[in-house]
C-alpha atoms as a PDB file:
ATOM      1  CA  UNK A   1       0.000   0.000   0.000  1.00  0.00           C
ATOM      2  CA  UNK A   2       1.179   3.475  -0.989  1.00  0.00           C
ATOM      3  CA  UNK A   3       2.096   5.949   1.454  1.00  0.00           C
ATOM      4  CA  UNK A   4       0.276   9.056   2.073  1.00  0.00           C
ATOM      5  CA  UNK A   5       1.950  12.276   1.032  1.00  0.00           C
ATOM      6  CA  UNK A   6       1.323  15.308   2.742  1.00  0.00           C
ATOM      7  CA  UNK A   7       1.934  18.506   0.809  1.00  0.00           C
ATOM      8  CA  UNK A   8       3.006  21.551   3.175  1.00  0.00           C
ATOM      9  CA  UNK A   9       4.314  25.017   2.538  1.00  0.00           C
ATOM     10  CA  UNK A  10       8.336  26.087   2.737  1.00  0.00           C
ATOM     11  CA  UNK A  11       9.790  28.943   2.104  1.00  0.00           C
ATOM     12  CA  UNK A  12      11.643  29.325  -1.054  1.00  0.00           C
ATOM     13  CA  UNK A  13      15.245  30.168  -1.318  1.00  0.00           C
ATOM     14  CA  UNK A  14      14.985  33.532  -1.542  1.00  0.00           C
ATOM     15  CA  UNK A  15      12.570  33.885   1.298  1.00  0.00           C
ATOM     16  CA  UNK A  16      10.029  35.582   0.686  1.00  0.00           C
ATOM     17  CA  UNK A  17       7.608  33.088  -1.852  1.00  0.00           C
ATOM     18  CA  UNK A  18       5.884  30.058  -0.716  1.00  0.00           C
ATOM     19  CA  UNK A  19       6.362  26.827  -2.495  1.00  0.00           C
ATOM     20  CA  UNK A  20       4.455  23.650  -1.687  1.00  0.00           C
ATOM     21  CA  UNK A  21       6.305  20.268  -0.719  1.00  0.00           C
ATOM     22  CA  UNK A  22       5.235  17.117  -0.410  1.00  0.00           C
ATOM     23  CA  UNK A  23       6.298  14.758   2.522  1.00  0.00           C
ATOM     24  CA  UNK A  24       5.546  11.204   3.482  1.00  0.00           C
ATOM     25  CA  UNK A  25       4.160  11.243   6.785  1.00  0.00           C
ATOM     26  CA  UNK A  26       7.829   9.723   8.192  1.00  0.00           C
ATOM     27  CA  UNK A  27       9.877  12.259   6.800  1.00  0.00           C
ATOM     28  CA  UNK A  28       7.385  14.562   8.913  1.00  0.00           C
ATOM     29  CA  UNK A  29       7.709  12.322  12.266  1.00  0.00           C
ATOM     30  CA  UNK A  30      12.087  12.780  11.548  1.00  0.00           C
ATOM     31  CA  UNK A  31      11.687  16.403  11.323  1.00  0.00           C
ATOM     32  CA  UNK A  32       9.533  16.780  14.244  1.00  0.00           C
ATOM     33  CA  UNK A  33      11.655  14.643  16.170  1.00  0.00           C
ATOM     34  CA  UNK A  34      14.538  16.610  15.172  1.00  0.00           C
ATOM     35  CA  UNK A  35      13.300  19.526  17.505  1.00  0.00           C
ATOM     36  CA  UNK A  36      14.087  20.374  21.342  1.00  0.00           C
ATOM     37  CA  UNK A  37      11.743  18.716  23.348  1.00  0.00           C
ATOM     38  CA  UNK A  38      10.204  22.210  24.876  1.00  0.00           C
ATOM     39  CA  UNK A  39       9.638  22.854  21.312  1.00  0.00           C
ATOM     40  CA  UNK A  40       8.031  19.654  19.859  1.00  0.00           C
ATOM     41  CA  UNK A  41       5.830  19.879  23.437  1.00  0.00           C
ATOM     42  CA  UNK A  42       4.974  23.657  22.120  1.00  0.00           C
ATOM     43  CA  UNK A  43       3.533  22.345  19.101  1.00  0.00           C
ATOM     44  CA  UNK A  44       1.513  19.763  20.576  1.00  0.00           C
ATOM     45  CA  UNK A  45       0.380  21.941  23.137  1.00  0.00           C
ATOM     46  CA  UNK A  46      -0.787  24.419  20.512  1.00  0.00           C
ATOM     47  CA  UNK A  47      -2.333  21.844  18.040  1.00  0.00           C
ATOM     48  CA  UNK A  48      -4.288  20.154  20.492  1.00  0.00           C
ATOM     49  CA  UNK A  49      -5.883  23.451  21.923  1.00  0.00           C
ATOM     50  CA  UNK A  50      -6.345  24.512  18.703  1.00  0.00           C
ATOM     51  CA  UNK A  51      -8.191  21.016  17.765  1.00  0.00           C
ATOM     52  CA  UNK A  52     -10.244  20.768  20.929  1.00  0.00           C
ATOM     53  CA  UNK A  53     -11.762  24.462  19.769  1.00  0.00           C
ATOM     54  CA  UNK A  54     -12.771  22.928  16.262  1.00  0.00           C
ATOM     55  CA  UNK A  55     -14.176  19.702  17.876  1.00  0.00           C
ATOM     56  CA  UNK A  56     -16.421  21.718  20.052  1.00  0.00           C
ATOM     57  CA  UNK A  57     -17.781  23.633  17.928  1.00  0.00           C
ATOM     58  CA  UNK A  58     -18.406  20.429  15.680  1.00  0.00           C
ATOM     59  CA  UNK A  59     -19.657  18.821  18.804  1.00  0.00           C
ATOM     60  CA  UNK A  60     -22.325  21.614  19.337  1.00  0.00           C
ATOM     61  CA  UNK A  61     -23.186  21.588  16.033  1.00  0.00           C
ATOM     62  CA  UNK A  62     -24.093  18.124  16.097  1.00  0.00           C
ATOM     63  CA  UNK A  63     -25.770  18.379  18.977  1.00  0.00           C
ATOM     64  CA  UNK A  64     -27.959  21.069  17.816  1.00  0.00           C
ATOM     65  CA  UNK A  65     -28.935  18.783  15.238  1.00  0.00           C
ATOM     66  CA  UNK A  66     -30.115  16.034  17.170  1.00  0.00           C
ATOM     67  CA  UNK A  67     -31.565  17.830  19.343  1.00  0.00           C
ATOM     68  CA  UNK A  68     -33.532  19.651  16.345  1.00  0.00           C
ATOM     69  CA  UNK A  69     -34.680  16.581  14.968  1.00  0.00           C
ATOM     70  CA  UNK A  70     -35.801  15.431  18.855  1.00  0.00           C
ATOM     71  CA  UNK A  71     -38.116  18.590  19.362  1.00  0.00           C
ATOM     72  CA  UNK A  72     -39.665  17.841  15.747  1.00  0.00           C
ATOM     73  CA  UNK A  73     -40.691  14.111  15.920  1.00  0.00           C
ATOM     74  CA  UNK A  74     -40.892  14.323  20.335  1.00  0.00           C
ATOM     75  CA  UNK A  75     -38.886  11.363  20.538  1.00  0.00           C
ATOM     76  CA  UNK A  76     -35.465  10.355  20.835  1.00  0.00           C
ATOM     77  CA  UNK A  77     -33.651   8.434  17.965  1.00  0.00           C
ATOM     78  CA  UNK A  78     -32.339   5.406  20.491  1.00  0.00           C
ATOM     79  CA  UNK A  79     -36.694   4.871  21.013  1.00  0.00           C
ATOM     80  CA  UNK A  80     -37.353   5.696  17.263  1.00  0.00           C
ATOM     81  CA  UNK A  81     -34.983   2.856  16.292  1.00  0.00           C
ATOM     82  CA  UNK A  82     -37.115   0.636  18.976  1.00  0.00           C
ATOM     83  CA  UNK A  83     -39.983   1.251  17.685  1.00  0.00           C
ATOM     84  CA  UNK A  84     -39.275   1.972  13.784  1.00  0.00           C
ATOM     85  CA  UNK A  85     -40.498   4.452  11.658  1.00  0.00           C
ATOM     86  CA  UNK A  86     -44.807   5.072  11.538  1.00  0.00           C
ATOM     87  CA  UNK A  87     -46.366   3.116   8.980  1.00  0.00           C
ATOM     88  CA  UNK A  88     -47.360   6.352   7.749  1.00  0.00           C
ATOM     89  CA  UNK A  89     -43.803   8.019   7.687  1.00  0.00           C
ATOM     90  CA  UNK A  90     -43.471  10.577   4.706  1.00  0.00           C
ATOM     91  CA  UNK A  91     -40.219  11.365   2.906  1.00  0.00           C
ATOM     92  CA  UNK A  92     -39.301  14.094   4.884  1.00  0.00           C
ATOM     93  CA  UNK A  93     -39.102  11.508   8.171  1.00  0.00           C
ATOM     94  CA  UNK A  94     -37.320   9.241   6.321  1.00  0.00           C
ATOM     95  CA  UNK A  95     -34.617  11.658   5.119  1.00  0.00           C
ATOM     96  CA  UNK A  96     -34.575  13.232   8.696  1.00  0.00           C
ATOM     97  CA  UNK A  97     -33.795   9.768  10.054  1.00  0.00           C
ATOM     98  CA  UNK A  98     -31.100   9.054   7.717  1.00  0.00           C
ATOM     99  CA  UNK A  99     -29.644  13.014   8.953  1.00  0.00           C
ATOM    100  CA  UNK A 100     -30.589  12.367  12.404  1.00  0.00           C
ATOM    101  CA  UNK A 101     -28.185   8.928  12.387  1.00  0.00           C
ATOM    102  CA  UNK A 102     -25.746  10.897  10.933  1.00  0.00           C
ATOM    103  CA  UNK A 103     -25.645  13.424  13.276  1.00  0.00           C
ATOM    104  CA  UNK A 104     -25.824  10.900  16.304  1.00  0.00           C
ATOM    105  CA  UNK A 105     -22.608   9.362  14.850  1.00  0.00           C
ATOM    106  CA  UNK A 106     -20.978  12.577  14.871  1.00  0.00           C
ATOM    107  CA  UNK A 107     -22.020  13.523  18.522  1.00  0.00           C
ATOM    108  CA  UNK A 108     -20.415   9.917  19.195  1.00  0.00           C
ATOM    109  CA  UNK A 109     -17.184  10.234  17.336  1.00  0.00           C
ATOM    110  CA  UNK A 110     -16.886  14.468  18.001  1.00  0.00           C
ATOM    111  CA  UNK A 111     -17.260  13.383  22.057  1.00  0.00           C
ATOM    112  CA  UNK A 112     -14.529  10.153  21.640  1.00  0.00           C
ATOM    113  CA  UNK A 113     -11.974  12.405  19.900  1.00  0.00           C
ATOM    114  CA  UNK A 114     -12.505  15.458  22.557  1.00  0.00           C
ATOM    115  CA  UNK A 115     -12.030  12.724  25.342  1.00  0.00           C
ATOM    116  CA  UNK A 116      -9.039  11.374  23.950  1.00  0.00           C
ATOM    117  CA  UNK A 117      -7.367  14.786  23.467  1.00  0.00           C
ATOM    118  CA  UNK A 118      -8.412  16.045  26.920  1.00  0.00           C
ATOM    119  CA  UNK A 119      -6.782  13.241  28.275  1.00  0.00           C
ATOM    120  CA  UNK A 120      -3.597  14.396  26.188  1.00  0.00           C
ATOM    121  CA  UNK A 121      -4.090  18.236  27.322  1.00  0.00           C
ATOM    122  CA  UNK A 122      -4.573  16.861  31.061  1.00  0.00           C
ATOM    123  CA  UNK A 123      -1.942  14.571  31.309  1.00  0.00           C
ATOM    124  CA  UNK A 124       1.026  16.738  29.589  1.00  0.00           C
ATOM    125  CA  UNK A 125       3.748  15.649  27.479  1.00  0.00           C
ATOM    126  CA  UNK A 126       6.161  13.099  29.070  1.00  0.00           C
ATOM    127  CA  UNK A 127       9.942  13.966  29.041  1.00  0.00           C
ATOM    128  CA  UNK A 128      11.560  11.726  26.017  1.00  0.00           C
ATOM    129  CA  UNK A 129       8.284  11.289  23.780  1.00  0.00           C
END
C-alpha cells in the first residue's frame, strides 16, 4: 500500500515566496523529532488546543442537530430505532432519520476524539516522547 503524502508550505530560497512540498508522513515524524523537546511539546500543546476548539464547535453543532430533529418528531432516535419508523412516515421523516443517524454518529465520534485529546491536554507531554 502506498504511502500518504502530505503537501506543506516552505519557504523558497529567496525567502520571501511560498512553495508547496510534499512529505511522506515519516519524513514529517524525523523532522519533528529533530526539535528540542520544549519545542516539539509547544507544538503539541498548541495543536491540540487549537483542535479541541474545532471539535467543540463540531460537537455543538451536532448536537444542535439532534436535538432539532428530537423537538420535531418528540422522541429520541435510540426509542425511534425501537420502535421503527410510523407506517405512515413521509419522505421528509425518512430523510430526517437518515440526517438524524448521521448526526448521532458525529455527537459519538466528536465526544470520543474530545475525550481522547483532553486526556492528552490533562496529562502533559512526558519527558523523552
Amino acid at each position: 500500500m502506498a504511502e500518504e503524502e502530505v503537501k506543506v508550505p516552505e519557504l523558497g530560497k529567496e525567502g520571501d515566496k511560498m512553495s508547496i512540498v510534499t512529505l511522506t508522513p515519516q519524513a514529517i515524524e524525523g523532522l519533528f523529532s529533530s526539535l528540542p523537546q520544549d519545542e516539539r511539546a509547544a507544538i503539541i500543546s498548541y495543536g491540540v488546543a487549537i483542535r479541541l476548539s474545532d471539535l467543540r464547535k463540531r460537537l455543538f453543532l451536532a448536537e444542535s442537530k439532534v436535538k432539532h430533529f428530537e423537538e420535531k418528531y418528540q422522541i429520541t432516535l435510540a426509542e425511534l430505532d425501537a420502535d421503527g419508523l410510523p407506517d405512515d412516515a413521509n419522505y421528509e421523516m425518512h430523510e430526517d432519520y437518515i440526517l438524524w443517524h448521521h448526526w448521532a454518529e458525529v455527537v459519538e465520534k466528536t465526544e470520543k476524539a474530545i475525550a481522547s485529546l483532553e486526556e492528552i491536554a490533562s496529562s502533559g507531554l512526558r519527558a523523552g516522547e
